[in-house]
PDB file of N, CA and C in Angstrom:
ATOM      1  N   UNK A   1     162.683 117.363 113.022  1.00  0.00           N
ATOM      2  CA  UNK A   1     162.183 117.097 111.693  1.00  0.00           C
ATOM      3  C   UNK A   1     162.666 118.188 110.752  1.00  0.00           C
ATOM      4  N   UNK A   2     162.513 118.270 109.331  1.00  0.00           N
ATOM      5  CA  UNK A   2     163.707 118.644 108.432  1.00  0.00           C
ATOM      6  C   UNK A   2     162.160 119.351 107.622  1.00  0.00           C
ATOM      7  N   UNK A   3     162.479 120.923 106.937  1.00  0.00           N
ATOM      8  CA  UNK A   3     161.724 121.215 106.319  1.00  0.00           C
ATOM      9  C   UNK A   3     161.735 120.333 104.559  1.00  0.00           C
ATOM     10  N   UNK A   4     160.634 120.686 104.006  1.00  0.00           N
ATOM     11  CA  UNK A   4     160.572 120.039 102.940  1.00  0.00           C
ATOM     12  C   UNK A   4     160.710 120.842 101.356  1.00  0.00           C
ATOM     13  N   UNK A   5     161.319 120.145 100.660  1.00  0.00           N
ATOM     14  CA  UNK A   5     161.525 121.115  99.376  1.00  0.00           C
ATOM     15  C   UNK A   5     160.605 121.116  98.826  1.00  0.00           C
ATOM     16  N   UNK A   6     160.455 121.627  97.577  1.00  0.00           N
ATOM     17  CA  UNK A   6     159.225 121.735  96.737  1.00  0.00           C
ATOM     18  C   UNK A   6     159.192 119.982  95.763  1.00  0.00           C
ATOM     19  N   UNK A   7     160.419 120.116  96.006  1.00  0.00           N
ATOM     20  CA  UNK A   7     160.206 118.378  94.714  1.00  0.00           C
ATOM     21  C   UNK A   7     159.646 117.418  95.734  1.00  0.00           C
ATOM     22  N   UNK A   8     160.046 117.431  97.360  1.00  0.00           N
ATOM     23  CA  UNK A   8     159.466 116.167  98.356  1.00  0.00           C
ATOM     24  C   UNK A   8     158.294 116.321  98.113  1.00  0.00           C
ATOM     25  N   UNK A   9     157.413 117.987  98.215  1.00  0.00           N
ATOM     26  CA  UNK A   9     156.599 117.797  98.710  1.00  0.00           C
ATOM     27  C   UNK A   9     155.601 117.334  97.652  1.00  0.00           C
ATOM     28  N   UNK A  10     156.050 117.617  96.318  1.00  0.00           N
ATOM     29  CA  UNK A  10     155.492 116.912  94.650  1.00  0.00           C
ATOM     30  C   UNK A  10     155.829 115.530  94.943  1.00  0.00           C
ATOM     31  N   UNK A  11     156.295 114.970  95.737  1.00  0.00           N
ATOM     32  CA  UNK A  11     156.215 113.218  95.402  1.00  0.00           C
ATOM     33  C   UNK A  11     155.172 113.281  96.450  1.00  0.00           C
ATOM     34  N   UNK A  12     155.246 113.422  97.824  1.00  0.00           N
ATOM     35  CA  UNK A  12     154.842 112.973  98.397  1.00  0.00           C
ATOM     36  C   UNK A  12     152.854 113.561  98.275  1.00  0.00           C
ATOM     37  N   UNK A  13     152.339 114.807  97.627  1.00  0.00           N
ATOM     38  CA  UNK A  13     151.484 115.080  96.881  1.00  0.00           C
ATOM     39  C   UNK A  13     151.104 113.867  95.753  1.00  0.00           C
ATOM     40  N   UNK A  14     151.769 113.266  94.982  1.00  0.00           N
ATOM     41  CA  UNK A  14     151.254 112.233  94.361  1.00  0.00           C
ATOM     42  C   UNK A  14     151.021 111.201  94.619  1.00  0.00           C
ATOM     43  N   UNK A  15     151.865 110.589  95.801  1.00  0.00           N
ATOM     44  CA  UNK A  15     151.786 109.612  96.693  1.00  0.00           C
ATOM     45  C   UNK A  15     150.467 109.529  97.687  1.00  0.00           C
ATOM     46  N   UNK A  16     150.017 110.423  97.875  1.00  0.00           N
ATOM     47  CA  UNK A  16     149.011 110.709  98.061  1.00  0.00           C
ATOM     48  C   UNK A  16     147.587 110.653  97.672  1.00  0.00           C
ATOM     49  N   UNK A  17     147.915 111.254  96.230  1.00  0.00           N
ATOM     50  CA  UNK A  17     146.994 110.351  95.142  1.00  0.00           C
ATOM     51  C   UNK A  17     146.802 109.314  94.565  1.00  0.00           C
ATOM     52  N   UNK A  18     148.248 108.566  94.309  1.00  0.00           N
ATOM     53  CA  UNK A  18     147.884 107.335  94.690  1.00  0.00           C
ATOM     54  C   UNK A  18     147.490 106.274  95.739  1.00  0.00           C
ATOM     55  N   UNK A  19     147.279 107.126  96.590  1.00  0.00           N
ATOM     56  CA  UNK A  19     146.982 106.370  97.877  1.00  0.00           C
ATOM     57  C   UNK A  19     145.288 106.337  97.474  1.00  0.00           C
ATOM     58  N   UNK A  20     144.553 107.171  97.678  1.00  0.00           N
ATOM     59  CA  UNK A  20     143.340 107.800  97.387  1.00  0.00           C
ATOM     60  C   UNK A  20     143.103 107.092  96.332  1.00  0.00           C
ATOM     61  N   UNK A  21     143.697 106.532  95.168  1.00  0.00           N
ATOM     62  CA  UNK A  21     142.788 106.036  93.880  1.00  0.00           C
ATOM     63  C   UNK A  21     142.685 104.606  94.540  1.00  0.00           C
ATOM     64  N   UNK A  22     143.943 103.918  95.276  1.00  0.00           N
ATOM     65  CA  UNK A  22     144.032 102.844  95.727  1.00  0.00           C
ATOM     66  C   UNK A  22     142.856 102.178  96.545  1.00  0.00           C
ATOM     67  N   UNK A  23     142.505 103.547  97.590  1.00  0.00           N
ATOM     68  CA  UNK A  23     141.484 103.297  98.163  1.00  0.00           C
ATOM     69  C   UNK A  23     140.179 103.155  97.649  1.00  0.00           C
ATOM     70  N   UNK A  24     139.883 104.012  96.595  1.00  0.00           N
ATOM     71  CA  UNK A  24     139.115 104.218  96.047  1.00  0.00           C
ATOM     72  C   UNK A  24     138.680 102.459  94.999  1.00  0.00           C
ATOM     73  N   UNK A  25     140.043 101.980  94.719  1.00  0.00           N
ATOM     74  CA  UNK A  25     139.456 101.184  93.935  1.00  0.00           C
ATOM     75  C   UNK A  25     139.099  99.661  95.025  1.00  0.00           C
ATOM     76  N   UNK A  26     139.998  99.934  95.945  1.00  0.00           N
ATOM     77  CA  UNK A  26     139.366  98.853  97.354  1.00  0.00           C
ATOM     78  C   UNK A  26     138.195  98.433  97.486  1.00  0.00           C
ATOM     79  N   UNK A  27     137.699  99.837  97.521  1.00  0.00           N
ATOM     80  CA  UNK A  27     136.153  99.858  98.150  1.00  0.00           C
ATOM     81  C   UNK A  27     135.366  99.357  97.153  1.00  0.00           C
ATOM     82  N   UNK A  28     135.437  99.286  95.975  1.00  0.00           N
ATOM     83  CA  UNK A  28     134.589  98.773  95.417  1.00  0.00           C
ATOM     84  C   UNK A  28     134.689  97.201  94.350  1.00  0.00           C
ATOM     85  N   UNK A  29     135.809  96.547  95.357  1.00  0.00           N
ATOM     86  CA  UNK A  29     136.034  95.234  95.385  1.00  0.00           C
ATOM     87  C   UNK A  29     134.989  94.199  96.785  1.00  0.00           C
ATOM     88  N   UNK A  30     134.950  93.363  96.125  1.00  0.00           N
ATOM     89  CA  UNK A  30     134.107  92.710  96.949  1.00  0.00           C
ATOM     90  C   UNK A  30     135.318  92.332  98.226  1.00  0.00           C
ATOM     91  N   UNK A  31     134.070  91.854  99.617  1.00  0.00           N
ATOM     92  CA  UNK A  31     135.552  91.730 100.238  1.00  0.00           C
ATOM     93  C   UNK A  31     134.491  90.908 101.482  1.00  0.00           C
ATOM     94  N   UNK A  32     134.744  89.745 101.561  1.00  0.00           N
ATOM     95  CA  UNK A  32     134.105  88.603 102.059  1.00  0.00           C
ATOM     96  C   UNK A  32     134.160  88.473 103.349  1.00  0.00           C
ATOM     97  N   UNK A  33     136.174  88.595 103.538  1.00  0.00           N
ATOM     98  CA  UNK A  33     136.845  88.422 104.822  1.00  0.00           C
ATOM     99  C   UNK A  33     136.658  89.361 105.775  1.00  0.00           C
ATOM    100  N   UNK A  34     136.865  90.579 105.109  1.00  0.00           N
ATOM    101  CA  UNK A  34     137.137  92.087 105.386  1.00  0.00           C
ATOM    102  C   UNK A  34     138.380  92.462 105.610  1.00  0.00           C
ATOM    103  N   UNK A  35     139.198  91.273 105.071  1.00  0.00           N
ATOM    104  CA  UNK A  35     141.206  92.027 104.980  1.00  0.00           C
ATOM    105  C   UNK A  35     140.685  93.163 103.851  1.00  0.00           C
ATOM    106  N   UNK A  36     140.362  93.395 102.817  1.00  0.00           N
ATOM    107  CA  UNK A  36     140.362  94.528 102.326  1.00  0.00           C
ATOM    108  C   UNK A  36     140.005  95.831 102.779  1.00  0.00           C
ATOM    109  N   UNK A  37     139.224  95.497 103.692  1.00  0.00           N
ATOM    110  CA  UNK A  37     138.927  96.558 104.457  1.00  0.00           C
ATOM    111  C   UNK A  37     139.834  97.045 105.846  1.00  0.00           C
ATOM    112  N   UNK A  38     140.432  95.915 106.048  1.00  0.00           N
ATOM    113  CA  UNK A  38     141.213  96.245 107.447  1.00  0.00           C
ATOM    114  C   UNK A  38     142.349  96.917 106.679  1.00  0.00           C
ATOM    115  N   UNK A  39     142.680  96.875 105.197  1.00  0.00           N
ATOM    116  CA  UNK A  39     143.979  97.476 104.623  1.00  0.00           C
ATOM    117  C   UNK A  39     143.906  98.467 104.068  1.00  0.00           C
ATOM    118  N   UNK A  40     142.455  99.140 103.893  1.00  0.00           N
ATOM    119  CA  UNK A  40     141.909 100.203 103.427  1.00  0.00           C
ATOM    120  C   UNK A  40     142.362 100.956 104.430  1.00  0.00           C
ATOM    121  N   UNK A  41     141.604 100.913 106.062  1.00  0.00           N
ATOM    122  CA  UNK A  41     141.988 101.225 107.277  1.00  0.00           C
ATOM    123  C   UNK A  41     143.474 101.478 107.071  1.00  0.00           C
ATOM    124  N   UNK A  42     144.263 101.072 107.583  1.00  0.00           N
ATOM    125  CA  UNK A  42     145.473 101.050 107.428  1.00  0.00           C
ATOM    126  C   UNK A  42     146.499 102.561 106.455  1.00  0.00           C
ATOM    127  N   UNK A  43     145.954 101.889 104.875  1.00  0.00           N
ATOM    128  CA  UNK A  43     146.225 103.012 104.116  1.00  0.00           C
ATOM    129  C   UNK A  43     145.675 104.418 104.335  1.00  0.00           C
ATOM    130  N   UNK A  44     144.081 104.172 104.955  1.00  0.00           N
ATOM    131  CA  UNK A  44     144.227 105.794 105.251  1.00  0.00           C
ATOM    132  C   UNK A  44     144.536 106.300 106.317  1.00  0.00           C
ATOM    133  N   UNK A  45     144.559 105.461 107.126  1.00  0.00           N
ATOM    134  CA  UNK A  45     145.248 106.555 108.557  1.00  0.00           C
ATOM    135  C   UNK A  45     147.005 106.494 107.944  1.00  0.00           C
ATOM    136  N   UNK A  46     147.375 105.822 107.025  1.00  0.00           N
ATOM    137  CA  UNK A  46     149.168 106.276 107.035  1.00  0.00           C
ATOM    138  C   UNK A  46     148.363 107.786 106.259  1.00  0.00           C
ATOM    139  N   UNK A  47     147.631 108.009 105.070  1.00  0.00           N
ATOM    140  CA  UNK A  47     147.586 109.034 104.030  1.00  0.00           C
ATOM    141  C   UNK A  47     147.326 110.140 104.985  1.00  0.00           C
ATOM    142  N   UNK A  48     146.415 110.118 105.800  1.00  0.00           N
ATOM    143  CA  UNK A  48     145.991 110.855 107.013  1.00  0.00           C
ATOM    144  C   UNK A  48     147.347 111.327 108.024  1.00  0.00           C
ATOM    145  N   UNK A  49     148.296 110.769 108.808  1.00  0.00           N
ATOM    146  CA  UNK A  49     149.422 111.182 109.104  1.00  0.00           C
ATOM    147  C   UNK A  49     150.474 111.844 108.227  1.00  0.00           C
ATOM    148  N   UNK A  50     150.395 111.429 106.477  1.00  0.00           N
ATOM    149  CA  UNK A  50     151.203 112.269 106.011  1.00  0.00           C
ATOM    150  C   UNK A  50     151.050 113.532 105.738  1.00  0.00           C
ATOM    151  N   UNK A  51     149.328 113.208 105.349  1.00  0.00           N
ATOM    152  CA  UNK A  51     149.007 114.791 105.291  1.00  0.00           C
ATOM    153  C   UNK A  51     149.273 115.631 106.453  1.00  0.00           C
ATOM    154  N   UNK A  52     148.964 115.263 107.571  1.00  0.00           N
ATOM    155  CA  UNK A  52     148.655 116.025 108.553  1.00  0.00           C
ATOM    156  C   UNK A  52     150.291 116.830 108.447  1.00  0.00           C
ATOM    157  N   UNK A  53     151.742 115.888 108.354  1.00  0.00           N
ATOM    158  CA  UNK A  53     152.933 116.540 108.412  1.00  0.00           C
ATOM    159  C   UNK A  53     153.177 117.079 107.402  1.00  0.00           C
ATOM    160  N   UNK A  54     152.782 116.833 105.972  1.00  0.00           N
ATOM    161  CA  UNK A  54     152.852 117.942 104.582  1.00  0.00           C
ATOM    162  C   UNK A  54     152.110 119.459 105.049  1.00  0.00           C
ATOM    163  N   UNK A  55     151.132 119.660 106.094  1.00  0.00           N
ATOM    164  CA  UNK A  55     150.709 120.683 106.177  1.00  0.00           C
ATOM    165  C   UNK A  55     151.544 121.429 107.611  1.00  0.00           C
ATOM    166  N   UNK A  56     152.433 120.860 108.112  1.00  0.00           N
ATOM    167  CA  UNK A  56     153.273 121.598 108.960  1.00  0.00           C
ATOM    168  C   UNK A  56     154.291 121.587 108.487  1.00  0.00           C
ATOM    169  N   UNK A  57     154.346 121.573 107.122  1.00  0.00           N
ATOM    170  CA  UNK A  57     155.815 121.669 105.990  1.00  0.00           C
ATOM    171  C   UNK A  57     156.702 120.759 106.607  1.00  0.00           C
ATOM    172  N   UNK A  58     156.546 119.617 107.174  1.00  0.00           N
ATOM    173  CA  UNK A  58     157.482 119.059 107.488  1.00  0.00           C
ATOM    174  C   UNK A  58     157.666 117.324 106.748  1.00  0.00           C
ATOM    175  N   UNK A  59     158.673 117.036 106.395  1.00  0.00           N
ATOM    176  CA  UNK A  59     158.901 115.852 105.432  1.00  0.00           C
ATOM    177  C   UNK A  59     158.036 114.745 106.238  1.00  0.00           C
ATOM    178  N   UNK A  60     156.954 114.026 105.768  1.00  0.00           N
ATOM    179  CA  UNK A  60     156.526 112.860 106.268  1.00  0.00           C
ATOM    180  C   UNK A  60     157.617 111.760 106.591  1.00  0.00           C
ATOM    181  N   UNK A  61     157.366 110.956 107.436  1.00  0.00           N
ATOM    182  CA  UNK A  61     158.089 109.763 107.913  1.00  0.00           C
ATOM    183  C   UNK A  61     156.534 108.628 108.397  1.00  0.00           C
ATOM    184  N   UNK A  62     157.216 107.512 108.551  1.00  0.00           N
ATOM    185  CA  UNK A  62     156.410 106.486 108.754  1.00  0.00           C
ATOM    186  C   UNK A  62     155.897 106.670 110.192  1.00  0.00           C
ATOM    187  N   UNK A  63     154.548 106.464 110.332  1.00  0.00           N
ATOM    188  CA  UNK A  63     153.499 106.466 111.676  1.00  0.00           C
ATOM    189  C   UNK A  63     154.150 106.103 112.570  1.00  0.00           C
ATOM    190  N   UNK A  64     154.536 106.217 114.177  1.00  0.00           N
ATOM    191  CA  UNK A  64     155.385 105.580 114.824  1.00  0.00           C
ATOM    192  C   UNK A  64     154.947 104.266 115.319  1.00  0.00           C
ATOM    193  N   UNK A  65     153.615 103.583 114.888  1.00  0.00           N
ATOM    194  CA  UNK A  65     153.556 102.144 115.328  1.00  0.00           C
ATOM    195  C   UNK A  65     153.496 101.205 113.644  1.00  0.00           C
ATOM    196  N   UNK A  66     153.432 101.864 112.879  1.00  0.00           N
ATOM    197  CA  UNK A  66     153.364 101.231 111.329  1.00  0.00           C
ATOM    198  C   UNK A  66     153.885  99.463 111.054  1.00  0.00           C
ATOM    199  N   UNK A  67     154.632  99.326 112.179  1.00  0.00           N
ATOM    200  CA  UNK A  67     155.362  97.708 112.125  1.00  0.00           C
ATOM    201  C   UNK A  67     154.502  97.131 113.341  1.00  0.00           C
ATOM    202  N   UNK A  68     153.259  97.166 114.087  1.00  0.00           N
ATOM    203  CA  UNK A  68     152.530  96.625 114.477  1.00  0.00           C
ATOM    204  C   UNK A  68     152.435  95.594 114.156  1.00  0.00           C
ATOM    205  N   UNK A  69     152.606  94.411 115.360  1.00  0.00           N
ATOM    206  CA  UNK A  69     151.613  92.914 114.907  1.00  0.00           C
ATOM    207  C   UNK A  69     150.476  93.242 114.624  1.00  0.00           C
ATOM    208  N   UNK A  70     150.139  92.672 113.590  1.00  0.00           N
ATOM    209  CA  UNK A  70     148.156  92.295 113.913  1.00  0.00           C
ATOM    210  C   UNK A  70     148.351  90.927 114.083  1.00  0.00           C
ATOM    211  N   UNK A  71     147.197  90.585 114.443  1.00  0.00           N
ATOM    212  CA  UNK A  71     147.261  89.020 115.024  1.00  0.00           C
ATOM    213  C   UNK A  71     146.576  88.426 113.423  1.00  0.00           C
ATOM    214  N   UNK A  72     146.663  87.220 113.325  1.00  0.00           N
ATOM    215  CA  UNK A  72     146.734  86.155 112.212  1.00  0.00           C
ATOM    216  C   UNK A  72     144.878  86.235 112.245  1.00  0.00           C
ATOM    217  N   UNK A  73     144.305  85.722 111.055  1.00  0.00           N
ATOM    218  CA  UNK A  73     143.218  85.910 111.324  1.00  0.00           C
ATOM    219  C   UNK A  73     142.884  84.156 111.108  1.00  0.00           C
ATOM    220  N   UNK A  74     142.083  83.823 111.518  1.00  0.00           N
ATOM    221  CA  UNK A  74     141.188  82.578 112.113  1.00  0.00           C
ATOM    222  C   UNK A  74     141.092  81.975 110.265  1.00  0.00           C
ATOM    223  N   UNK A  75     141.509  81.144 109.741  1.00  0.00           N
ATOM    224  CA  UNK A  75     140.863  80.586 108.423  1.00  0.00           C
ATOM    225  C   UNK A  75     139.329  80.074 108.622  1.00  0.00           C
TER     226      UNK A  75
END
């Protein structure tokens, strides 16, 4: 893995925050099915892995299962 410059680590710092407002505005959508919630899930364990590699100065990359099936959900 490749250290990170100061401009990666300013995107990926805002990216971040937008992750967090995203979530933020999730949660307080109604959510019947609970796909909003299974995508809430989702978004924060990726925000959660990037942080974790922004704090070993190292450039985030995508979770190594991120292209997971989920299975179809039942209508």
């Amino acid at each position: 893995m490749t250290d990170m410059s100061q401009e990666t680590g300013d995107l990926y710092a805002r990216t971040l925050s937008t992750m967090t407002h995203v979530l933020d505005v999730l949660r307080d959508e109604r959510d019947p099915d609970g796909a909003l919630t299974d995508l809430a899930h989702r978004i924060e364990a990726e925000r959660e892995f990037v942080r974790s590699l922004m704090v070993l100065g190292t450039e985030p990359s995508r979770p190594p299962d991120w292209l997971r099936r989920v299975p179809a959900r039942a209508a």
